[in-house]
Protein backbone atom coordinates (compact mmCIF):
# COMPACT_ATOMS: atom_id res chain seq x y z
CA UNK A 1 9.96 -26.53 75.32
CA UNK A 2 12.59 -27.04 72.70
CA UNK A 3 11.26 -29.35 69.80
CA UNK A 4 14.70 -31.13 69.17
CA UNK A 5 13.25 -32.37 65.54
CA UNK A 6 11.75 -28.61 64.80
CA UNK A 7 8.87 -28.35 62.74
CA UNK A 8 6.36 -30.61 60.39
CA UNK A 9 8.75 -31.62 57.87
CA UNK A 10 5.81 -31.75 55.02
CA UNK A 11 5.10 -28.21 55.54
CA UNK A 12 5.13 -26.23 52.78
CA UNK A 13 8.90 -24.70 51.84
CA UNK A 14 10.59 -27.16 53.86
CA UNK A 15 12.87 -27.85 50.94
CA UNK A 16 14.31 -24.06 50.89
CA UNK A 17 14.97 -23.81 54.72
CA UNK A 18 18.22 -22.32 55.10
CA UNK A 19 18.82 -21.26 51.39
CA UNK A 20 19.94 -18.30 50.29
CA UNK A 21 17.89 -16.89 46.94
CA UNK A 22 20.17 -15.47 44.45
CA UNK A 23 19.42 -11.83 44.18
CA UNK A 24 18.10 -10.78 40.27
CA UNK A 25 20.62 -8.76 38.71
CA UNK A 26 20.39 -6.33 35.18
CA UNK A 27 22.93 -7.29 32.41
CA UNK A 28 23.74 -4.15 31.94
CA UNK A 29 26.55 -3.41 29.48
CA UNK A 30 29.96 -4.15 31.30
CA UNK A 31 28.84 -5.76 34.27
CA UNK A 32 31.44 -8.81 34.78
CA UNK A 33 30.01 -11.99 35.43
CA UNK A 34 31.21 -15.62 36.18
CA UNK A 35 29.31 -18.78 34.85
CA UNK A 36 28.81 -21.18 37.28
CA UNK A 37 30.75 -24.55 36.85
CA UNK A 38 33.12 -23.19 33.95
CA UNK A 39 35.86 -20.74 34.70
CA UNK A 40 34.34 -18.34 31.57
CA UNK A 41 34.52 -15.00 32.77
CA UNK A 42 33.43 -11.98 30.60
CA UNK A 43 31.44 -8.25 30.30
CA UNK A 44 28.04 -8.19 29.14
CA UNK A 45 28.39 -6.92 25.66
CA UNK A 46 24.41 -7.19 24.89
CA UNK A 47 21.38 -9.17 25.26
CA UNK A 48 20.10 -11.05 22.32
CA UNK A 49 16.68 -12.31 22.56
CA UNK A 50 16.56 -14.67 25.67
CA UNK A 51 20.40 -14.77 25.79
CA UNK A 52 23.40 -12.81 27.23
CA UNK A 53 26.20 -12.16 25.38
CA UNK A 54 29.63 -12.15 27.22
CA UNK A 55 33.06 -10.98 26.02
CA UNK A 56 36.27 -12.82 27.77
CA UNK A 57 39.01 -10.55 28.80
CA UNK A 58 40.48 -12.50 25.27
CA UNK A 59 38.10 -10.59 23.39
CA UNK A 60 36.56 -14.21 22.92
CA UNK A 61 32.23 -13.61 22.39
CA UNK A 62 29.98 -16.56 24.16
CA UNK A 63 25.71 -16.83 24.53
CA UNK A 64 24.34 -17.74 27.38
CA UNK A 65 20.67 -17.94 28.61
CA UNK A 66 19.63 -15.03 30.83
CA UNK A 67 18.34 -16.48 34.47
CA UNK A 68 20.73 -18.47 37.37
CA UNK A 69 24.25 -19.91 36.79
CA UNK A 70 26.03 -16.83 37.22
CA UNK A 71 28.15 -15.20 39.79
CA UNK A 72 29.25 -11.63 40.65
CA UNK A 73 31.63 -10.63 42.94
CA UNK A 74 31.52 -14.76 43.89
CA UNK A 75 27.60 -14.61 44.85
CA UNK A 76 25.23 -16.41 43.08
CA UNK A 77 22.91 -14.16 41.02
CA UNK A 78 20.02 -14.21 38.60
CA UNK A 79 20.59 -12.09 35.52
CA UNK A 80 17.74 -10.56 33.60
CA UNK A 81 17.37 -7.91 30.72
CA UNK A 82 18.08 -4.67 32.05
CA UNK A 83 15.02 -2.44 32.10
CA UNK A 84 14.06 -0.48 28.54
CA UNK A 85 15.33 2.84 28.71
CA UNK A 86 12.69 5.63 28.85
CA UNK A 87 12.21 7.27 25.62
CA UNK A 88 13.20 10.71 25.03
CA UNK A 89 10.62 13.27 24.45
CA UNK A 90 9.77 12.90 20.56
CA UNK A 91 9.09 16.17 18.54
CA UNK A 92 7.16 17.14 16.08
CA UNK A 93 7.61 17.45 11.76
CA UNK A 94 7.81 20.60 13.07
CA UNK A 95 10.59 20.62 15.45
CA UNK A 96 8.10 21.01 18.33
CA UNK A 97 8.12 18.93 21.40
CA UNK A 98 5.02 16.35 21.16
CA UNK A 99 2.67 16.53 24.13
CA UNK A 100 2.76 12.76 26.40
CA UNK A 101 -1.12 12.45 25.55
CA UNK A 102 -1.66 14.58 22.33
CA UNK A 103 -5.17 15.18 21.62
CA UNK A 104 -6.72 17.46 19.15
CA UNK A 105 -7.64 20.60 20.51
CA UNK A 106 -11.66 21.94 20.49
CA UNK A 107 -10.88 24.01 17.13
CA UNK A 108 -10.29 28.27 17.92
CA UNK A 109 -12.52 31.11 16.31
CA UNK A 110 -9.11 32.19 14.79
CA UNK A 111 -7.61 30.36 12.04
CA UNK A 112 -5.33 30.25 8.98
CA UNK A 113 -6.14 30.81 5.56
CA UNK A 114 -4.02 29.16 2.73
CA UNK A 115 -3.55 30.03 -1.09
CA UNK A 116 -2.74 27.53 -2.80
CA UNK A 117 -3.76 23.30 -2.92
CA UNK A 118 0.48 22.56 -2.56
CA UNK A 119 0.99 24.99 0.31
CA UNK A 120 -2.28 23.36 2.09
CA UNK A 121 -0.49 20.08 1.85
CA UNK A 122 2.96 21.38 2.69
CA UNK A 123 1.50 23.03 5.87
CA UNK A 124 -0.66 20.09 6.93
CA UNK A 125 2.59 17.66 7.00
CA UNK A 126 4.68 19.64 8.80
CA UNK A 127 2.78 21.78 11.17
CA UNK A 128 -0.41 19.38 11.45
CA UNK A 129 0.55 18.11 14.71
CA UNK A 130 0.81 21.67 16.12
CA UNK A 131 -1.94 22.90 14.99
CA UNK A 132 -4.17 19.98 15.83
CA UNK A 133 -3.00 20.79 19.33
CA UNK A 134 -3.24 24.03 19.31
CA UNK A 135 -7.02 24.30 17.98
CA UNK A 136 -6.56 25.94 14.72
CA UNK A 137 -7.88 24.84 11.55
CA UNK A 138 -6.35 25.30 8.49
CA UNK A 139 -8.51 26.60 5.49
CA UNK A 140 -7.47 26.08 1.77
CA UNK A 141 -7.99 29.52 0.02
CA UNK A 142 -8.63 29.00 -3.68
CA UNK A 143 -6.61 32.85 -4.59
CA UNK A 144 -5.95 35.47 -2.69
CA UNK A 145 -8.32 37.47 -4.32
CA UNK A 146 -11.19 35.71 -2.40
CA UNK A 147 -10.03 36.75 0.41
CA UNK A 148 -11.51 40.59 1.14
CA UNK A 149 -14.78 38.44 0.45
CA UNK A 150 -14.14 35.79 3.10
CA UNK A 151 -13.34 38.61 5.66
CA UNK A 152 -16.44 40.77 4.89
CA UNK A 153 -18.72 37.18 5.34
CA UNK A 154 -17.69 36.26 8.70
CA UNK A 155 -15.06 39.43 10.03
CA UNK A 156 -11.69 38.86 11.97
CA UNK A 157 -12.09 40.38 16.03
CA UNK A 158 -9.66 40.66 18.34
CA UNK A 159 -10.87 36.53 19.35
CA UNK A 160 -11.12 35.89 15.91
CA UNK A 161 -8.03 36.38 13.76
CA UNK A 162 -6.77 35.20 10.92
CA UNK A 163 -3.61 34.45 9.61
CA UNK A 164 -2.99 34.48 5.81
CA UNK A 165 -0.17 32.38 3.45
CA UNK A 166 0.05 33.79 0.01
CA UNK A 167 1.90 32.26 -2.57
CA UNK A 168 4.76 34.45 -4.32
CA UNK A 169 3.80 37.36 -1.95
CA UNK A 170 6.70 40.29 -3.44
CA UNK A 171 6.90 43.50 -4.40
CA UNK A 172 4.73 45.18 -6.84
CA UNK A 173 3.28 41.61 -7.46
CA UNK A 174 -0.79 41.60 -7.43
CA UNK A 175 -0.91 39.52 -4.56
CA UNK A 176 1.33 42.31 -2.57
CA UNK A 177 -0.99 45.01 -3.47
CA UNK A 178 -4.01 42.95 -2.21
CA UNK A 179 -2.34 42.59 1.53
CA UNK A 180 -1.75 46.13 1.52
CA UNK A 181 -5.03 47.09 1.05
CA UNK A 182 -6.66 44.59 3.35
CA UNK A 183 -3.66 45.37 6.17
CA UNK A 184 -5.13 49.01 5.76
CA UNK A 185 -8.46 48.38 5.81
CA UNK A 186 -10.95 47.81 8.31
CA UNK A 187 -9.90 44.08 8.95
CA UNK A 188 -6.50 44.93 9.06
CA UNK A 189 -5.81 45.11 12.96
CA UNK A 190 -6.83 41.58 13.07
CA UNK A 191 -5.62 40.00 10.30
CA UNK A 192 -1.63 38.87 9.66
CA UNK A 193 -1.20 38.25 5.91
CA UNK A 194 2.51 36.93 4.74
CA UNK A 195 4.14 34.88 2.32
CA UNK A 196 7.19 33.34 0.77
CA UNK A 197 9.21 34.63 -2.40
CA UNK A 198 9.28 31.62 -4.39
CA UNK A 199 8.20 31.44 -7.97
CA UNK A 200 5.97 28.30 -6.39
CA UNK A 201 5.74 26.16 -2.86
CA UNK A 202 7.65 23.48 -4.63
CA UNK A 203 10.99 25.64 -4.24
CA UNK A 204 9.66 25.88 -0.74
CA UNK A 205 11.75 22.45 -0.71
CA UNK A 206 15.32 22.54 0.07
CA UNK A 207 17.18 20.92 -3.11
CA UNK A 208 18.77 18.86 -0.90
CA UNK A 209 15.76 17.11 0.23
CA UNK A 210 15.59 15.99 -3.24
CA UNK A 211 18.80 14.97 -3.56
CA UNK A 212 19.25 17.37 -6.24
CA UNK A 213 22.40 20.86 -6.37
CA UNK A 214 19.88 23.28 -7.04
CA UNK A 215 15.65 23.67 -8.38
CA UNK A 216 16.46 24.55 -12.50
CA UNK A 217 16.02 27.78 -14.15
CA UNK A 218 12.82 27.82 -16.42
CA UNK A 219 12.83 30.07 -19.29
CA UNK A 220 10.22 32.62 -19.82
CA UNK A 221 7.24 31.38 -21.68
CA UNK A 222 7.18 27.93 -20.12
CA UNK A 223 4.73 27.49 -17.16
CA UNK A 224 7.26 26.95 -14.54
CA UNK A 225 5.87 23.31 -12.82
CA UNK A 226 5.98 22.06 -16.57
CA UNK A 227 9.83 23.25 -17.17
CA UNK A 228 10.67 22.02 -13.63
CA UNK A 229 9.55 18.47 -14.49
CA UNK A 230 11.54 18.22 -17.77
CA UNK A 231 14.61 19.67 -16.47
CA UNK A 232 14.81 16.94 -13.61
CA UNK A 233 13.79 14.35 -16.64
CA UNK A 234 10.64 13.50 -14.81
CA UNK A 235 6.98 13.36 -17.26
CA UNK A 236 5.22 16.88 -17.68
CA UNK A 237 2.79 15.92 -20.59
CA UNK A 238 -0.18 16.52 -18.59
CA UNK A 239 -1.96 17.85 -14.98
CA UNK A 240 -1.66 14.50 -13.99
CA UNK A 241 1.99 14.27 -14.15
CA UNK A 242 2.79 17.89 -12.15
CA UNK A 243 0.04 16.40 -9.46
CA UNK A 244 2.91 13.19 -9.21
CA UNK A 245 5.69 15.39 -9.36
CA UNK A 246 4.62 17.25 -6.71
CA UNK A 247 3.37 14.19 -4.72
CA UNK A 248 7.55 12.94 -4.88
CA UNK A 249 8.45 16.27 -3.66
CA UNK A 250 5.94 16.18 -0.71
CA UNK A 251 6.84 12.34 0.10
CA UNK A 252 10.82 13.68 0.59
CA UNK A 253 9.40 16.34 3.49
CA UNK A 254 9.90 14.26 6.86
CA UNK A 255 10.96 17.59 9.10
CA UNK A 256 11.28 21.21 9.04
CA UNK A 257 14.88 21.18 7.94
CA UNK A 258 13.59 20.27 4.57
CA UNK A 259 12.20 23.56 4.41
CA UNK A 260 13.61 27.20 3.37
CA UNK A 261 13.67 29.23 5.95
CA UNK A 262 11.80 32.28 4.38
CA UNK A 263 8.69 29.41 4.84
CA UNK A 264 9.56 28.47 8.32
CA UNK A 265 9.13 31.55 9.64
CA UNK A 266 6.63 32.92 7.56
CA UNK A 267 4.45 29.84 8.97
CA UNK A 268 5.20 29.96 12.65
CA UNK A 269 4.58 33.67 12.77
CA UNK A 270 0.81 32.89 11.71
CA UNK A 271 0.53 30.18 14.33
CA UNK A 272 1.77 32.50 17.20
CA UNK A 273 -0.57 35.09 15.87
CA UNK A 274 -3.72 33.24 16.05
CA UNK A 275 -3.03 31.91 19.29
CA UNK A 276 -2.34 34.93 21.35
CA UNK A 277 -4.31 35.10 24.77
């Protein structure tokens, strides 16, 4: 039987029978929308806060507060902030793509020796993320002549290699004829020794990082950290002021490209050759 009245009028939602809800819309850049009860019509140009901000065909700017009042296309919509967009993957100091969840790594057998305090540092800002994933701890090696001894204490295998940064490793140098004797010996099928041809790590440092043309020539007979500090006007009376100097240089290293390349590669080679299979 027909119920000519319909149903309990108290019930709940009786006061939205029949009405349409506006559908929720993104204001997205360009979308064109009407304001309801004006005749102000305009693109979304951006969202400010709680507001939307739209541009007349006039070029006139207005703010209005995101929610109802609008129309599109003559229908009655709800606007809200479009939805953040996803973030890129983000990379590492090192260029490398940063794992979603990046957790340190249960440390390898294999690892990397360092000579030199600077170079530990360098290494550690640019390549700590990698190597934290990757497992391999990084080992400050006081001079390279310490290092035959290190390798006869605990020997490389084919699980446990090392990889070796020298400082200033070049021909005829001291340093040079110590990797050629380890490379021959009986460590030497496990063990990767390289290094960059700088005078020090510092130059390791692009000059434009630094905002300077080029790192100054030091004359013979002035220790080279001392002459560098002088020529760019900074202190050099004592340790203390090379340890700041060097601290500036290290705070201007954000990324790889701040690097010479004769580093950058010397550096990834060691990390692909203690992480072989």
């Amino acid at each position: 039987m027909d119920d000519r009245y319909g149903t309990d009028v108290l019930a709940r939602g009786w006061r939205d029978a029949g009405r349409i809800t506006p559908a929720e819309v993104a204001a997205s850049a360009d979308l064109v929308v009407e304001v309801a009860g004006s005749d102000f019509v305009g693109a979304v140009t951006r969202i400010d806060g709680m507001n939307v901000e739209l541009e007349d065909r006039f070029g006139k700017r207005r703010l209005f507060p995101l929610g109802g009042g609008f129309l599109v296309d003559g229908k009655p919509v709800v606007l809200k902030a479009p939805a953040a967009a996803p973030k890129g993957r983000t990379r590492t100091a090192s260029g490398s793509f940063a794992a979603a969840d990046q957790r340190a790594r249960t440390a390898r057998a294999s690892r990397i020796f360092v000579e030199g305090k600077h170079d530990a540092e360098l290494v550690e800002k640019v390549w700590g993320a990698d190597l934290r994933a990757e497992g391999v701890v990084v080992e400050f090696l006081e001079g390279v002549d310490l290092l035959e001894e290190k390798l006869d204490a605990e020997p490389p295998t084919a699980e446990r290699r090392y990889g070796v940064l020298v400082d200033h490793l070049v021909p005829n140098s001291k340093e040079s004829r110590i990797a050629a004797k380890i490379a021959r010996g009986r460590h030497g099928a496990h063990v990767r020794i390289v290094g960059h041809p700088f005078v020090d790590v510092w130059q390791c440092v692009t000059p434009r990082a630094l905002g300077i043309a080029a790192w100054p020539e030091v004359p013979r007979g002035i220790e080279w950290k001392v002459g560098v500090c002088r020529a760019l006007g900074w202190p050099a009376e004592e340790q203390a002021d090379t340890a700041r100097a060097w601290q500036h240089i290290l705070s201007k290293v954000t990324t790889f490209r701040d690097l010479e390349p004769a580093l950058l590669g010397r550096v990834e080679e060691l990390i692909d050759f203690v992480t072989v299979p």
